[in-house]
N, C-alpha and C. Protein backbone atom coordinates (compact mmCIF):
# COMPACT_ATOMS: atom_id res chain seq x y z
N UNK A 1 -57.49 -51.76 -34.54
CA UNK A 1 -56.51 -51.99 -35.59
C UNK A 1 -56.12 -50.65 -36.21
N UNK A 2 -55.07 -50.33 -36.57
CA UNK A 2 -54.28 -48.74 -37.08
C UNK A 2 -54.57 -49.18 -38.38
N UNK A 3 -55.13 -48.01 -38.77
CA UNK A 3 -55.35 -47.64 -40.77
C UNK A 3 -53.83 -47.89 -41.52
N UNK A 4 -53.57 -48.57 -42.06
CA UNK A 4 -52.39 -48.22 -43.01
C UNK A 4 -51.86 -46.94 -43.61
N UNK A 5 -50.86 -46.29 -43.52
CA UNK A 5 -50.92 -44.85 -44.34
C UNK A 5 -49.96 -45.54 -45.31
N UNK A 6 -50.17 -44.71 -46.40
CA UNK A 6 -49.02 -44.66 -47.70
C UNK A 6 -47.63 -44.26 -46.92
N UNK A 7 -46.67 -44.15 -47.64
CA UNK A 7 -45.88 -43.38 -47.44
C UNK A 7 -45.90 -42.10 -47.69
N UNK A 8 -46.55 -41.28 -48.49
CA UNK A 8 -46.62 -39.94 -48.82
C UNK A 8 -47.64 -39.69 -47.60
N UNK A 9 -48.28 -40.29 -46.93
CA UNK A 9 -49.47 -39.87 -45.85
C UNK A 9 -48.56 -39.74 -44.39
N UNK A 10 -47.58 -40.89 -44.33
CA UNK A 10 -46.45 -40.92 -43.23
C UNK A 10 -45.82 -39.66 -43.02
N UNK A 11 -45.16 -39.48 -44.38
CA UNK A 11 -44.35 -38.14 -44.66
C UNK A 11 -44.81 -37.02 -44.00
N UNK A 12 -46.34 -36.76 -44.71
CA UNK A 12 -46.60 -35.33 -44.44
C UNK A 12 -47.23 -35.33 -43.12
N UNK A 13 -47.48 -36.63 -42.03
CA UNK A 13 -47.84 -36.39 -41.03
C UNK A 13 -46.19 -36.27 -40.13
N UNK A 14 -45.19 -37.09 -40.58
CA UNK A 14 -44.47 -36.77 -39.86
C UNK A 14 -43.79 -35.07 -39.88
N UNK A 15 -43.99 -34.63 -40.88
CA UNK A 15 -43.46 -33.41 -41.13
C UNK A 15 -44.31 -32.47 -40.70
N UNK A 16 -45.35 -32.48 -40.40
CA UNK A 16 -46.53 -31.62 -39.43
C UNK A 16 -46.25 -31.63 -38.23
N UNK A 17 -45.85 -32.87 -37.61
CA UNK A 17 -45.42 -33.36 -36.31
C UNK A 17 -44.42 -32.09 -35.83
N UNK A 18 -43.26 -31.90 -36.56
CA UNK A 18 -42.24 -31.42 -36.23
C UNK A 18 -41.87 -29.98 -36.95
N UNK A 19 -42.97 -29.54 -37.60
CA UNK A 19 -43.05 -28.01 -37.78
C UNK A 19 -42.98 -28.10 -39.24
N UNK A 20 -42.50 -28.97 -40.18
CA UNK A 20 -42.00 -28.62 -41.52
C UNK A 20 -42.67 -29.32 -42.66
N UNK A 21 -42.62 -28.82 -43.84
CA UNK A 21 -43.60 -29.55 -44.48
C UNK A 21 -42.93 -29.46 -46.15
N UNK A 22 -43.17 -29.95 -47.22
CA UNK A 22 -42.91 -30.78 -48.52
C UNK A 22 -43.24 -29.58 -49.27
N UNK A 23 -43.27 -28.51 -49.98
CA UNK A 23 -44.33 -28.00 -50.89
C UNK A 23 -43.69 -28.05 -52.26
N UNK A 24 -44.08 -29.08 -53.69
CA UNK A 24 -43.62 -28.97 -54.79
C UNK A 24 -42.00 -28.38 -55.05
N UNK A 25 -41.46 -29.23 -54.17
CA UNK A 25 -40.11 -28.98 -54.19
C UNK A 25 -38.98 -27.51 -53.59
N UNK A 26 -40.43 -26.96 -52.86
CA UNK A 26 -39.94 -26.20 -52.29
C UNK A 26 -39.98 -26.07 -50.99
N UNK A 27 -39.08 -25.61 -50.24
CA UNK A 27 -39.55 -25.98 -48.54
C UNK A 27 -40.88 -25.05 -48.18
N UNK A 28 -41.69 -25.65 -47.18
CA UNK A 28 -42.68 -25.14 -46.61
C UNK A 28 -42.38 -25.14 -45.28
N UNK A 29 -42.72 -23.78 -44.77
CA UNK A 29 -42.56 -23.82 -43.33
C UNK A 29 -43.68 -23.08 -42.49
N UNK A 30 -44.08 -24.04 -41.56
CA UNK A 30 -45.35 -23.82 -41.13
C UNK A 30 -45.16 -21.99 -39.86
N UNK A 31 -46.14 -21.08 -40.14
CA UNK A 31 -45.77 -20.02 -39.43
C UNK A 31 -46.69 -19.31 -38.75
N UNK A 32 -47.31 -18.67 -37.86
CA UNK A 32 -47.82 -18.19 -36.60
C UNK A 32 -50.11 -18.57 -37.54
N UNK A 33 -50.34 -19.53 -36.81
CA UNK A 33 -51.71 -19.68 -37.27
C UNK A 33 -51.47 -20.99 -38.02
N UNK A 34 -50.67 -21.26 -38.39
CA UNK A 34 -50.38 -22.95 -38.86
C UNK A 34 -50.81 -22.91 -39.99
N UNK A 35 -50.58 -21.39 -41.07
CA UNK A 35 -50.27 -21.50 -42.28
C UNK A 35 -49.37 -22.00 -43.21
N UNK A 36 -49.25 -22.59 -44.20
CA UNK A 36 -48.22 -22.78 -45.14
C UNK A 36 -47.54 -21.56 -45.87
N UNK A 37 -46.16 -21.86 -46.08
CA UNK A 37 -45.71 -20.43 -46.91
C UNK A 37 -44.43 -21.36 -48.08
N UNK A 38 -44.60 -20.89 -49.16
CA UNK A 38 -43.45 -21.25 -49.78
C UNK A 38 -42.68 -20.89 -50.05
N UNK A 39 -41.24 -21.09 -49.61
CA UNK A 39 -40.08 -20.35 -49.62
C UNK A 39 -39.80 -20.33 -50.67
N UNK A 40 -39.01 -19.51 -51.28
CA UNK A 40 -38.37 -19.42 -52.95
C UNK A 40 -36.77 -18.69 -52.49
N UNK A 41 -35.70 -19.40 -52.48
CA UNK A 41 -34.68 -19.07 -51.58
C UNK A 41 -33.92 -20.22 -52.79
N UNK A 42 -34.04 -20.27 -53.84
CA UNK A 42 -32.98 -21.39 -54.75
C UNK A 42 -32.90 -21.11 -56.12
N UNK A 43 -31.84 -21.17 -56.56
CA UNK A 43 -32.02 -20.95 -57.97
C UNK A 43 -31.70 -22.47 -59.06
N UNK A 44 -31.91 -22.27 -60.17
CA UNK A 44 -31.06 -23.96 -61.12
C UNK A 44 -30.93 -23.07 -61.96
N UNK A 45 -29.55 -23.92 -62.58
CA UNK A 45 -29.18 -23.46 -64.17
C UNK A 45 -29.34 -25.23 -64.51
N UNK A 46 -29.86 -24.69 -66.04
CA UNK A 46 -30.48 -25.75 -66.98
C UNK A 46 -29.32 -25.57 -67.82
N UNK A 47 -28.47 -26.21 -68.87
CA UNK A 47 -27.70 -26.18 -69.95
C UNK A 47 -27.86 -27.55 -70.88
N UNK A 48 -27.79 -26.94 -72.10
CA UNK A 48 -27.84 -28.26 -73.27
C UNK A 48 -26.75 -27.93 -74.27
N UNK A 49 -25.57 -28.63 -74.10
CA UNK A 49 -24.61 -28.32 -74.86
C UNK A 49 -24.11 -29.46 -75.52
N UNK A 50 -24.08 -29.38 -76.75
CA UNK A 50 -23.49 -30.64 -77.88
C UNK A 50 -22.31 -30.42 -78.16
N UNK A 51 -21.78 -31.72 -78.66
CA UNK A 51 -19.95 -32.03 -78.24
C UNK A 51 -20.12 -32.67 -79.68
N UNK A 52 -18.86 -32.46 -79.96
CA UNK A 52 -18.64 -33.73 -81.76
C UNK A 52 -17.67 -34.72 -80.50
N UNK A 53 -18.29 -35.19 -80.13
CA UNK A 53 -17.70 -36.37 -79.64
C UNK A 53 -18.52 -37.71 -79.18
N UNK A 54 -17.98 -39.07 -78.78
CA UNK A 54 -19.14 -39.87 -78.23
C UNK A 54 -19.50 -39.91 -76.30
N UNK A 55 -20.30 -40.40 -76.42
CA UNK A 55 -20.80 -40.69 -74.78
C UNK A 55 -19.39 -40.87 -73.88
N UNK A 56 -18.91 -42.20 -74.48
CA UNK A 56 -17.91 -42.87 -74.15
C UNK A 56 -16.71 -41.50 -73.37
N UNK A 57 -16.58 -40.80 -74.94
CA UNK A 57 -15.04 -40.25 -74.81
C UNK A 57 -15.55 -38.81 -73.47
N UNK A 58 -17.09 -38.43 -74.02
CA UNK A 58 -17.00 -37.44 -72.98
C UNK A 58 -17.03 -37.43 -71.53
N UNK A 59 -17.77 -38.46 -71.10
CA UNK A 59 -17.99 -39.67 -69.84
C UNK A 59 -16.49 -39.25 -69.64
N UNK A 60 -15.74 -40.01 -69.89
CA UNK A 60 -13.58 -40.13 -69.58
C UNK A 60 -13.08 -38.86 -69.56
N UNK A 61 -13.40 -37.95 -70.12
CA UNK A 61 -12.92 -36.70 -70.02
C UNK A 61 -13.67 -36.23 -68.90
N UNK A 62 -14.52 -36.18 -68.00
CA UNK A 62 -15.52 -35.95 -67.23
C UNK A 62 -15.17 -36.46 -65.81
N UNK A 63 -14.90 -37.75 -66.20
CA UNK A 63 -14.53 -38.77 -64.58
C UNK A 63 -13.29 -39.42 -64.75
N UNK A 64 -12.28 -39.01 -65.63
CA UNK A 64 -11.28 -39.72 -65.06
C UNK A 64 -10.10 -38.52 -64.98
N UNK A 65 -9.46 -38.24 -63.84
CA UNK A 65 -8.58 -37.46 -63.48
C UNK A 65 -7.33 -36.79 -64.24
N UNK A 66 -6.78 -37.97 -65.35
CA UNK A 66 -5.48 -37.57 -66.61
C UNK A 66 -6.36 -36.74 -67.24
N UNK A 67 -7.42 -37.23 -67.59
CA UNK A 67 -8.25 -36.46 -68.96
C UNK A 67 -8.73 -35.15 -68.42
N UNK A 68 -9.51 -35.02 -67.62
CA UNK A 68 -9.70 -33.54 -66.98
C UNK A 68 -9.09 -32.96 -67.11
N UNK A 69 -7.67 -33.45 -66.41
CA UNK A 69 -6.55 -32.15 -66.11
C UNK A 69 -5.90 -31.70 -67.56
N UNK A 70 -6.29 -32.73 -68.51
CA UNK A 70 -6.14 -32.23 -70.09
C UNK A 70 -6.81 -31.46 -70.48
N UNK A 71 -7.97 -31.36 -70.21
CA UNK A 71 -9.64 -30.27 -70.17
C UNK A 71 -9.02 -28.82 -69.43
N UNK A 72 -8.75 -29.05 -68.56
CA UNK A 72 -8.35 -27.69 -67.89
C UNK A 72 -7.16 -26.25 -68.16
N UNK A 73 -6.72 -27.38 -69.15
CA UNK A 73 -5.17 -26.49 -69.77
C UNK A 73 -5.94 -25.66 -70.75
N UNK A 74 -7.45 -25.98 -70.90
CA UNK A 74 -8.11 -24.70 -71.86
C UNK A 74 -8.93 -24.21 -71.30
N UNK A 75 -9.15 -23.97 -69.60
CA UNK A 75 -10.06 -23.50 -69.06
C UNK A 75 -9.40 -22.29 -68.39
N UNK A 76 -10.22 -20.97 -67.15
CA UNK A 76 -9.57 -19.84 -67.11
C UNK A 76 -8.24 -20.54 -66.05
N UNK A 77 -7.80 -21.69 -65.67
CA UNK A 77 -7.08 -22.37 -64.54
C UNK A 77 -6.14 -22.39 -65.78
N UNK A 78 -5.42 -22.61 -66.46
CA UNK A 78 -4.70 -23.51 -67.09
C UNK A 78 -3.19 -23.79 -66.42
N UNK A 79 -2.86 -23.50 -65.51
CA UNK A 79 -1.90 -23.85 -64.73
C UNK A 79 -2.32 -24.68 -63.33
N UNK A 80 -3.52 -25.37 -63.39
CA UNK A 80 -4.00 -26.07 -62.04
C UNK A 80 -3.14 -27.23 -62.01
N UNK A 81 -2.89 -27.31 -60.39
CA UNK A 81 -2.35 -28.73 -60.17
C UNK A 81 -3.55 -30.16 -61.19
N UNK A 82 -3.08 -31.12 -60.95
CA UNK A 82 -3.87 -32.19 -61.41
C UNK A 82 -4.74 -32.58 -60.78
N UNK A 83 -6.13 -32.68 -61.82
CA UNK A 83 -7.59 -33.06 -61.10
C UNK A 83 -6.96 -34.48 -60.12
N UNK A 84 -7.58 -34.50 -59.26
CA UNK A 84 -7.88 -35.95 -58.31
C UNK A 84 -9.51 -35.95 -58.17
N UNK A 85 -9.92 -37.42 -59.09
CA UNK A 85 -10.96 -37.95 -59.16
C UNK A 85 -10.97 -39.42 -59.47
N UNK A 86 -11.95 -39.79 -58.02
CA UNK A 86 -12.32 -41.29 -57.87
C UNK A 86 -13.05 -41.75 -59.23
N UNK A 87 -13.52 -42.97 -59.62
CA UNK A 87 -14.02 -43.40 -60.22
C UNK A 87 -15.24 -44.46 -59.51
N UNK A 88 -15.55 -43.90 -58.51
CA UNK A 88 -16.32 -44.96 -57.66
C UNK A 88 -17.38 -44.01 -57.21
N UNK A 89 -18.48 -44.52 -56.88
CA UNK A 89 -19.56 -43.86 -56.29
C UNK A 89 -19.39 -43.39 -54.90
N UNK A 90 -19.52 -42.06 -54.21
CA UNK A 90 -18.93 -42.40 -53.27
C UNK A 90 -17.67 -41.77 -53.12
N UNK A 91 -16.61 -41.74 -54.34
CA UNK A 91 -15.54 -41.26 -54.16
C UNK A 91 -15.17 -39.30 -54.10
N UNK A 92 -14.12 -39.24 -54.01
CA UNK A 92 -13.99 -37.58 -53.97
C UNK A 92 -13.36 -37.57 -55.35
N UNK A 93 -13.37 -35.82 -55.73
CA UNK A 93 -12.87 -34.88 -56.31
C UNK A 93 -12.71 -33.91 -56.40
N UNK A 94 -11.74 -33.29 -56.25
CA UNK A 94 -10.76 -32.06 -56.32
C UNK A 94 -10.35 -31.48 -57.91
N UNK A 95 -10.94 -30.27 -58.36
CA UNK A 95 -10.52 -29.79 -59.38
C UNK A 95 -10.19 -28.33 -59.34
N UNK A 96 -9.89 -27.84 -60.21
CA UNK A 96 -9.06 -26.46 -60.63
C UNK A 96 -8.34 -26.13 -58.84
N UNK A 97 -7.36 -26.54 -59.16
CA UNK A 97 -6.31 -26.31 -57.61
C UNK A 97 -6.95 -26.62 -56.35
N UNK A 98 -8.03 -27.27 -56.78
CA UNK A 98 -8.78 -27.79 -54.96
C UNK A 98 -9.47 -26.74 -54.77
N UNK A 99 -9.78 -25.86 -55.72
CA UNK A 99 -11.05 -24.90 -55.70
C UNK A 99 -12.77 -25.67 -55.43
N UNK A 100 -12.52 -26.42 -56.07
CA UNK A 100 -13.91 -27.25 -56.90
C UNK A 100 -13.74 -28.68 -55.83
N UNK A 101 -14.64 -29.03 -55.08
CA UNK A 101 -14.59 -30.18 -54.37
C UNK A 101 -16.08 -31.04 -54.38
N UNK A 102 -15.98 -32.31 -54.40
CA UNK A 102 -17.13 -32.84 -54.00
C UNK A 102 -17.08 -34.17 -53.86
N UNK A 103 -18.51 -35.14 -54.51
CA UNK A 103 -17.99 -36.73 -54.48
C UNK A 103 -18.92 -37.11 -55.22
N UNK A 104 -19.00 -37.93 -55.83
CA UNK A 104 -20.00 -38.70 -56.96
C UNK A 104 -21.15 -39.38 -56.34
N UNK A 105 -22.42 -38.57 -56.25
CA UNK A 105 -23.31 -39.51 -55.96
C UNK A 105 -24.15 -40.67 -56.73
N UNK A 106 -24.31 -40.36 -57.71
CA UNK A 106 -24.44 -41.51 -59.12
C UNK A 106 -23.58 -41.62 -60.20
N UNK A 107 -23.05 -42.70 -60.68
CA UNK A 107 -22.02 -43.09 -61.78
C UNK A 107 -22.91 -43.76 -62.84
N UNK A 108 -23.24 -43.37 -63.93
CA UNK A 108 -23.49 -44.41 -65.24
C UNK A 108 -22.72 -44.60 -66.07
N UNK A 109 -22.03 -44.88 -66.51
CA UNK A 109 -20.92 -45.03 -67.44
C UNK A 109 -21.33 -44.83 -68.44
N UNK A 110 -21.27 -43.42 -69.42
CA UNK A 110 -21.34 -43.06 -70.76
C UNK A 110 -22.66 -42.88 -70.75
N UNK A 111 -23.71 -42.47 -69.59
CA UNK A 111 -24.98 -42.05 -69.38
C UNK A 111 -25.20 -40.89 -68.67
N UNK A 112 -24.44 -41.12 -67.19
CA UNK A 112 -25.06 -39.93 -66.00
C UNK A 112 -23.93 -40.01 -65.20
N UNK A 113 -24.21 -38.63 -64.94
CA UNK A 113 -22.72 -38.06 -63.71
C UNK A 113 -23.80 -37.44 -62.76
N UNK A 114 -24.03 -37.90 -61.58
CA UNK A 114 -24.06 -36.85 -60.45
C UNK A 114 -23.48 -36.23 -59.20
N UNK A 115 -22.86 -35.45 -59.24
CA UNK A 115 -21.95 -35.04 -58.36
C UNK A 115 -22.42 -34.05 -57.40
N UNK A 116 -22.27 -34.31 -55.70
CA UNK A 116 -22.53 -33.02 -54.75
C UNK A 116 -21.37 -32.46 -55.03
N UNK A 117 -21.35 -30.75 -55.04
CA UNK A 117 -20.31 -30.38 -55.75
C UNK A 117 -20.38 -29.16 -55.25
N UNK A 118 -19.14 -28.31 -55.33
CA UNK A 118 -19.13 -26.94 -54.24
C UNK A 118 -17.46 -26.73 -54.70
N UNK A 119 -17.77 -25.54 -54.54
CA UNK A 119 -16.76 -23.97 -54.62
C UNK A 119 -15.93 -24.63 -53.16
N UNK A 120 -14.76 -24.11 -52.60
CA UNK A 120 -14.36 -24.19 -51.38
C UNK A 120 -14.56 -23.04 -50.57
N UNK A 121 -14.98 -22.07 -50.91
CA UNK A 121 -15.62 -20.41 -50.19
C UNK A 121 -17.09 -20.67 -50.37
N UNK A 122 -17.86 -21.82 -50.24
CA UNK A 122 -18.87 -22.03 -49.58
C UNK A 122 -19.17 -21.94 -48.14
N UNK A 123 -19.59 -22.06 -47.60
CA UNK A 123 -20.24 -21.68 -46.21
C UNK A 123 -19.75 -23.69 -45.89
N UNK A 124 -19.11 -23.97 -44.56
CA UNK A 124 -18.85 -25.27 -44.42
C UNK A 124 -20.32 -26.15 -44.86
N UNK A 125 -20.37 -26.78 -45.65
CA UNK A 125 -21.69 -28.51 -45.66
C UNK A 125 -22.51 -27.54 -46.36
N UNK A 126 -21.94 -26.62 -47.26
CA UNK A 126 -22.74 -26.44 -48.28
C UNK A 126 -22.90 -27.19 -49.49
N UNK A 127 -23.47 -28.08 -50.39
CA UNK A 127 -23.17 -28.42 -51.49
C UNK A 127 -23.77 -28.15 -52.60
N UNK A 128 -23.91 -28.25 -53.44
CA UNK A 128 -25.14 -28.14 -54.63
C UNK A 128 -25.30 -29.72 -55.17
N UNK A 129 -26.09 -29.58 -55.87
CA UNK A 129 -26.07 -30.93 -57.09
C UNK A 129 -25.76 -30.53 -58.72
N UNK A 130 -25.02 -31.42 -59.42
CA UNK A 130 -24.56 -31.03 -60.25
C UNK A 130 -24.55 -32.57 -61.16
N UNK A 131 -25.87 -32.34 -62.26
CA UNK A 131 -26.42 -33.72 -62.79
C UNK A 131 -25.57 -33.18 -64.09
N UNK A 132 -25.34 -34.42 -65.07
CA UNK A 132 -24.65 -34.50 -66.51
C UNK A 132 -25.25 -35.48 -66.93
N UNK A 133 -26.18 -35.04 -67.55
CA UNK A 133 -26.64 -36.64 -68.77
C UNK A 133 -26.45 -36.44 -69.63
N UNK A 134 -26.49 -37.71 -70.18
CA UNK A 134 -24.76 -37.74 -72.11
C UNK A 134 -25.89 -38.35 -72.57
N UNK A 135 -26.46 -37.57 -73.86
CA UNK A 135 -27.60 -38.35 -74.86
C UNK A 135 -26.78 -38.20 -76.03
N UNK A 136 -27.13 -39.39 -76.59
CA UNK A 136 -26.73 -39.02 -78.50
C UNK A 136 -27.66 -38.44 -79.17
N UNK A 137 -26.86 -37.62 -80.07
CA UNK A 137 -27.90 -36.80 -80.56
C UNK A 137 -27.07 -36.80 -82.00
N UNK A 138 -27.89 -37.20 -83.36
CA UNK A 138 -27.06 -36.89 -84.32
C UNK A 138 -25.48 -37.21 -84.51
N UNK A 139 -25.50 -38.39 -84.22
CA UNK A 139 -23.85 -38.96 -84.07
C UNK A 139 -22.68 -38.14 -83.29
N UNK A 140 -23.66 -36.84 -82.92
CA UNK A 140 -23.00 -36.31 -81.81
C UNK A 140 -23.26 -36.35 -80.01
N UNK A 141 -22.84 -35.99 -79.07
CA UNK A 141 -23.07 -35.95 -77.71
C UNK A 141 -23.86 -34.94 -76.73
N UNK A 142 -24.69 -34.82 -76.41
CA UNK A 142 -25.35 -33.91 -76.25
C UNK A 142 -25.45 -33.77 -74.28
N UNK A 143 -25.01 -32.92 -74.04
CA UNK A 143 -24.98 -32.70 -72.36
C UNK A 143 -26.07 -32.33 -71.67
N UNK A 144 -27.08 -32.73 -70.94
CA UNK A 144 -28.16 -32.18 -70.37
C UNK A 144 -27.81 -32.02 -68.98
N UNK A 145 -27.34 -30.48 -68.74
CA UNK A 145 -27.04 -30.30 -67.63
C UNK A 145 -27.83 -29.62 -66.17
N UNK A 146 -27.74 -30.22 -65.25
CA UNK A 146 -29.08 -29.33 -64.25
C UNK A 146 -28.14 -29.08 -63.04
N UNK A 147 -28.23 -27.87 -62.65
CA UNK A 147 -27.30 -27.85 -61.61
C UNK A 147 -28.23 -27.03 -60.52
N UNK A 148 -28.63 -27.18 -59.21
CA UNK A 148 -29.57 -27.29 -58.23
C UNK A 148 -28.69 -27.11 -56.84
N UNK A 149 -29.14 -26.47 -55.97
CA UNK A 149 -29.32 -26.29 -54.29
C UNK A 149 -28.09 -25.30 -54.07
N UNK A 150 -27.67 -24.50 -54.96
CA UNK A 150 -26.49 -23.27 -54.48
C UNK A 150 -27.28 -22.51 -54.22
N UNK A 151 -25.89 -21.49 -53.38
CA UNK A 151 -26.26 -20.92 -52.78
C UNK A 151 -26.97 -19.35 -53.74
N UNK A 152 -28.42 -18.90 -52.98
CA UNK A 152 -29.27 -17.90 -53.72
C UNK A 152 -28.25 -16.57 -54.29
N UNK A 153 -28.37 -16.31 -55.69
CA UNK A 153 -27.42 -15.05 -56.15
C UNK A 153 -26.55 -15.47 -56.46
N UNK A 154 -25.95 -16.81 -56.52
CA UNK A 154 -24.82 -17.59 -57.60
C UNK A 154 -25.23 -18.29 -58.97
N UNK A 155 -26.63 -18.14 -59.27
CA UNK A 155 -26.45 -18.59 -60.37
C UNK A 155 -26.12 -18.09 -61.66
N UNK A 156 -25.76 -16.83 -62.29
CA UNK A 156 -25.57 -16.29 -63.26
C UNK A 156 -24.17 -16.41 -63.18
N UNK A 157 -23.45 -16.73 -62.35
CA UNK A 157 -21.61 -16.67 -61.88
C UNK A 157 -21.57 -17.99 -62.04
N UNK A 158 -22.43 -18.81 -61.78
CA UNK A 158 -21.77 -20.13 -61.58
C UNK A 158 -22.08 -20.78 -63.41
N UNK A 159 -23.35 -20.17 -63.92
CA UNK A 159 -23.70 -20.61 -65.38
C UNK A 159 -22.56 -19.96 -66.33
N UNK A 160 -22.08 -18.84 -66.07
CA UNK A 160 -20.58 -18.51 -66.83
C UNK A 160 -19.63 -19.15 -66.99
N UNK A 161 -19.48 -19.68 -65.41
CA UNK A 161 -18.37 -20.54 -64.86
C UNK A 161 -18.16 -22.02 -65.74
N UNK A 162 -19.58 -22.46 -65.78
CA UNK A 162 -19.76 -23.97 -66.39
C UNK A 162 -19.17 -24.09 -67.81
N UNK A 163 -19.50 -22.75 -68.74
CA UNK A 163 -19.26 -22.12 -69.95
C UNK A 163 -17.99 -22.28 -70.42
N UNK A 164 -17.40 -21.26 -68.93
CA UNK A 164 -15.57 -21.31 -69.34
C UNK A 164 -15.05 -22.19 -68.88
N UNK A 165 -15.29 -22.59 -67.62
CA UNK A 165 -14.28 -23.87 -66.91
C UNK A 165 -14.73 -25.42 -67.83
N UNK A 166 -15.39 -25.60 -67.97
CA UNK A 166 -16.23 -26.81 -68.74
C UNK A 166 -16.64 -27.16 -69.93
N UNK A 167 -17.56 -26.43 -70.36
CA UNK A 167 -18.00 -26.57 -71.85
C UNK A 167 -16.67 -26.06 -73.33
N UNK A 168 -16.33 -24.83 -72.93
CA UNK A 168 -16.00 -24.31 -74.25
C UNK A 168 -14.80 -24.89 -74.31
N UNK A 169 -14.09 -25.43 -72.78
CA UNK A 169 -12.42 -26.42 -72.99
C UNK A 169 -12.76 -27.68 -73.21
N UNK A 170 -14.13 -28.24 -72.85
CA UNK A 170 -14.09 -29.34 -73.16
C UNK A 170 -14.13 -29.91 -75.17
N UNK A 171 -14.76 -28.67 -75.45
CA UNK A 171 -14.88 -28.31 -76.42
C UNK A 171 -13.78 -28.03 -77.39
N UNK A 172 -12.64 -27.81 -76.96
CA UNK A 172 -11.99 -27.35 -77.78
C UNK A 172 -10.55 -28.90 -77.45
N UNK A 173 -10.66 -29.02 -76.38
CA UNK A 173 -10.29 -30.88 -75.69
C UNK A 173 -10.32 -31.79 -76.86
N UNK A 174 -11.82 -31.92 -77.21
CA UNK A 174 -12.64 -33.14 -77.78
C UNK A 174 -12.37 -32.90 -79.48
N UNK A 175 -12.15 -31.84 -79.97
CA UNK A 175 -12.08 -31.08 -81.26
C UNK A 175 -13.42 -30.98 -81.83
């Protein structure tokens, strides 16, 4: 009779199997002597930025395509064609002139945005992740932003970017 494995026991045998392995969120790759090594090849930007606005209104300014492209007339674009954004999980979006592309992998309505999300001078099937959680905070809106898997040496360009293209128009959007 075969032992039962967990799933975390499956995992790391299947990933031994085939050279590669799990390490605390960082890749491990097995190398001459069948040592472990942990790559450090990623960067995240963390942001917490509060809005005088509610969940609701910032959520709509966020995912629905009229309102963005209202957001953007105070960002460094202010002449971009109009955002195109789905409202469906799943769906695409195109922002600042089809610079900015991706598709919504989680929708909460007036909770959580997660979007795979990418520059178009990415390397082809590059994406990042790009999380937005909307907490209230003090009758105001508070953004907990995590942005994860770009490419190494973009993050101080891309945390500027969030600043000017995003926060400080959304900011000035919302009043």
């Amino acid at each position: 009779m075969l032992d039962r494995l967990t799933r975390r026991e499956f995992s790391a045998r299947l990933a031994s199997f085939v050279g590669l392995g799990v390490i605390g969120g960082g890749a491990g790759i097995l190398q001459g002597g069948g040592s472990r090594e942990l790559t450090k090849t990623s960067e995240a930007i963390h942001q917490e930025i509060l809005f005088n606005a509610s969940r609701k209104r910032l959520y709509d300014a966020l995912t629905d395509a009229k309102e963005f492209t209202k957001v953007t007339t105070f960002s460094t674009v202010k002449n971009a064609p109009p955002a195109q954004i789905a409202r469906d999980v799943g769906g695409a979006f195109s922002l600042f002139a089809a610079h900015i592309i991706g598709r919504h992998i989680e929708l909460v309505p007036n909770q959580r945005i997660v979007q795979a999300w990418r520059p178009v001078d990415w390397a082809p099937g590059v994406y990042s992740i790009a999380k937005f959680e909307l907490v209230e905070r003090a009758g105001k809106t508070a953004i907990i932003f995590d942005h994860t898997g770009f490419p190494n040496g973009q993050g101080e360009h891309l945390a500027q970017g969030w600043y000017a293209n995003y926060w400080e128009p959304l900011k000035k959007y919302l009043g």
